[in-house]
C-alpha atoms as a PDB file:
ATOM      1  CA  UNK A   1      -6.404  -2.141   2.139  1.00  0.00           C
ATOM      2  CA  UNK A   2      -7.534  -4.310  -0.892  1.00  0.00           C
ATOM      3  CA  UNK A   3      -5.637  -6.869  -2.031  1.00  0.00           C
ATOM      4  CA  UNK A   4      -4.513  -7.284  -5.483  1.00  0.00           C
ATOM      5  CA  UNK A   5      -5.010 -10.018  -7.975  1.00  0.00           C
ATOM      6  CA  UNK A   6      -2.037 -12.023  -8.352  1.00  0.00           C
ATOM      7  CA  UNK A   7      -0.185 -13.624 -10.951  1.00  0.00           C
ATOM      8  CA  UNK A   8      -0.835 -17.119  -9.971  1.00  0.00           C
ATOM      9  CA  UNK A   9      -4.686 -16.039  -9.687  1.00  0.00           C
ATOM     10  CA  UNK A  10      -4.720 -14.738 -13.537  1.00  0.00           C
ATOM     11  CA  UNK A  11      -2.558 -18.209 -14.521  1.00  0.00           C
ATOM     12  CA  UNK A  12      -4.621 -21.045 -12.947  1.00  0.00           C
ATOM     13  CA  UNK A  13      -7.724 -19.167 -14.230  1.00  0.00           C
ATOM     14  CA  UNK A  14      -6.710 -19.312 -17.795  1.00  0.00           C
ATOM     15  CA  UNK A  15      -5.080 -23.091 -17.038  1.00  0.00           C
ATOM     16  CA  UNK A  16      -8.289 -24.101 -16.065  1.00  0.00           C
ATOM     17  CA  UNK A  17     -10.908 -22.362 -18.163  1.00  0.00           C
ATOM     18  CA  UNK A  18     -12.575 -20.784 -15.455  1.00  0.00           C
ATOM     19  CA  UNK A  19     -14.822 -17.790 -15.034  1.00  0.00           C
ATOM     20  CA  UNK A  20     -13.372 -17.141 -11.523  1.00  0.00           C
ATOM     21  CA  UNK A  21     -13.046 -13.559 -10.944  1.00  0.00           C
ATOM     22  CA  UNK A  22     -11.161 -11.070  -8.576  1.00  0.00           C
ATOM     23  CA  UNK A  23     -13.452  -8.265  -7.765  1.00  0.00           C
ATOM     24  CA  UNK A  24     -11.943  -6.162  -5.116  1.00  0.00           C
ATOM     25  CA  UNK A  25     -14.151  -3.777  -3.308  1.00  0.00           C
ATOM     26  CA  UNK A  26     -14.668  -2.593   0.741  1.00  0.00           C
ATOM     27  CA  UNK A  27     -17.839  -4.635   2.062  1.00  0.00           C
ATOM     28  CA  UNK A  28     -19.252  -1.941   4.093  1.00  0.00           C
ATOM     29  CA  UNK A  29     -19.083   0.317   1.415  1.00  0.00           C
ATOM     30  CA  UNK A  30     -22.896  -0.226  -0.186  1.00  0.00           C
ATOM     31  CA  UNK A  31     -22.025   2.473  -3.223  1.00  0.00           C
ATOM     32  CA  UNK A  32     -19.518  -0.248  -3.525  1.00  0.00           C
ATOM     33  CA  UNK A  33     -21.348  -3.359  -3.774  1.00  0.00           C
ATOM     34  CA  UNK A  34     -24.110  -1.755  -6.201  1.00  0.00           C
ATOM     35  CA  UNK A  35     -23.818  -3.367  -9.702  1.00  0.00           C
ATOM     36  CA  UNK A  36     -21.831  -6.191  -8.968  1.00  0.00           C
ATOM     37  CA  UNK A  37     -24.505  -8.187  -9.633  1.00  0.00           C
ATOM     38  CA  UNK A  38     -24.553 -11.796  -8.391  1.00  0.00           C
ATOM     39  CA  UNK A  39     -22.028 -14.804  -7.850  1.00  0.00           C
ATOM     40  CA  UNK A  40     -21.915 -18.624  -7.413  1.00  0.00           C
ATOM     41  CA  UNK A  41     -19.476 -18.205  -4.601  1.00  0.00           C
ATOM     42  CA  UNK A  42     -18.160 -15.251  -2.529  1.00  0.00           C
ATOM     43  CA  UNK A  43     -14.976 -15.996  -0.945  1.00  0.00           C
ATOM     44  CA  UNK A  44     -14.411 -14.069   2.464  1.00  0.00           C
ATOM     45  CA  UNK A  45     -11.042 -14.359   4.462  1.00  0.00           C
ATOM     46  CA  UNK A  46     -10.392 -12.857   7.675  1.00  0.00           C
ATOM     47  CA  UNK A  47     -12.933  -9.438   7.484  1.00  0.00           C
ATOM     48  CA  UNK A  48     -16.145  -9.993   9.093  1.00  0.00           C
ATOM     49  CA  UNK A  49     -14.852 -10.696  12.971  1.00  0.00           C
ATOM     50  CA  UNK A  50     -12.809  -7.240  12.152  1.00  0.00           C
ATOM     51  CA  UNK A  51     -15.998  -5.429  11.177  1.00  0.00           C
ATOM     52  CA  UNK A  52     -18.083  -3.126  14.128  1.00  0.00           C
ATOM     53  CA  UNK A  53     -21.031  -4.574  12.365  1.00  0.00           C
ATOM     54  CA  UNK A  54     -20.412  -8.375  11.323  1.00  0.00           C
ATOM     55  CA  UNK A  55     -23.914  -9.207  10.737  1.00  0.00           C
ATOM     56  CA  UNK A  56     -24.459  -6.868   8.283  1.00  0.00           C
ATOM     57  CA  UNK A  57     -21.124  -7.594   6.595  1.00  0.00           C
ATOM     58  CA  UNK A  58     -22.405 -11.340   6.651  1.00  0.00           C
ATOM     59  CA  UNK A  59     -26.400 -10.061   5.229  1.00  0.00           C
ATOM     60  CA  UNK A  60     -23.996  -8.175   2.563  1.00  0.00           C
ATOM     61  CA  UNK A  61     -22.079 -11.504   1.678  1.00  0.00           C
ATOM     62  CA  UNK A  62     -25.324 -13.493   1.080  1.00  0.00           C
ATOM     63  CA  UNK A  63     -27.298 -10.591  -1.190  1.00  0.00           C
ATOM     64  CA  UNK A  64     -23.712 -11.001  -3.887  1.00  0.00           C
ATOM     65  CA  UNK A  65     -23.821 -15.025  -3.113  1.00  0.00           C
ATOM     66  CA  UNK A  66     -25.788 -17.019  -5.590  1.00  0.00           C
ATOM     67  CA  UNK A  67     -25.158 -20.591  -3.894  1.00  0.00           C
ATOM     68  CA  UNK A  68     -21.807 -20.330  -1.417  1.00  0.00           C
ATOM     69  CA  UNK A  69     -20.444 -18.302   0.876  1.00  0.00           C
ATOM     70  CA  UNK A  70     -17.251 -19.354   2.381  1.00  0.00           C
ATOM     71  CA  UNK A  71     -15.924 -17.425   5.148  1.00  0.00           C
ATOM     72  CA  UNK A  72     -12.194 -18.155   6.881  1.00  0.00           C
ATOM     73  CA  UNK A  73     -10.484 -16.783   9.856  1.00  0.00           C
ATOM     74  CA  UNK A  74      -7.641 -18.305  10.934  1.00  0.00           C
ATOM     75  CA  UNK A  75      -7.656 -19.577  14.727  1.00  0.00           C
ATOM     76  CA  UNK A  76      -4.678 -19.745  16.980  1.00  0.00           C
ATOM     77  CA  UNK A  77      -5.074 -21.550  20.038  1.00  0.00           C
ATOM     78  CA  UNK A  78      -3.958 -20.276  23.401  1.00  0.00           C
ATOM     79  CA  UNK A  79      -0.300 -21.230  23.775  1.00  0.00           C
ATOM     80  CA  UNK A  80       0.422 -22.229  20.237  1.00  0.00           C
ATOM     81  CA  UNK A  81       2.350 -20.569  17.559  1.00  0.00           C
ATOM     82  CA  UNK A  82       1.692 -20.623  14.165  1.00  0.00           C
ATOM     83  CA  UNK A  83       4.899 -21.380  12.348  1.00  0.00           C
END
């Protein structure tokens, strides 16, 4: 499932000027990824350790990455819950 852009996404983009966009797509999917062309920073937030093939999630990350990529997972600890 892809997550839509939001409300607050479309606001603080036009509040701050900024190019930022929200380009949905499946990372696997190579047809996909073909003419999205290249970006300053690729945000990617808990996909790749779901992936059978991380690596080549991560190899797809960097080839749309012009500068950054910023991948996020959250981490619980053994014994601790997240409130």
């Amino acid at each position: 499932m892809t997550a839509p852009e939001t409300d607050a996404f479309r606001e603080a983009r036009k509040a701050n000027g900024s190019k930022a966009r929200f380009v949905p797509g499946k990372l696997m999917d190579e047809e996909c990824l073909i003419g999205l062309g290249e970006f300053d920073v690729v945000f990617c937030w808990e996909t790749l350790h779901r992936l059978a093939e991380p690596a080549r999630g991560l190899g797809h990350l960097r080839r749309l990455a012009g500068e950054r990529v910023v991948v996020g997972a959250e981490v619980q600890r053994e014994g601790v819950v997240a409130n």
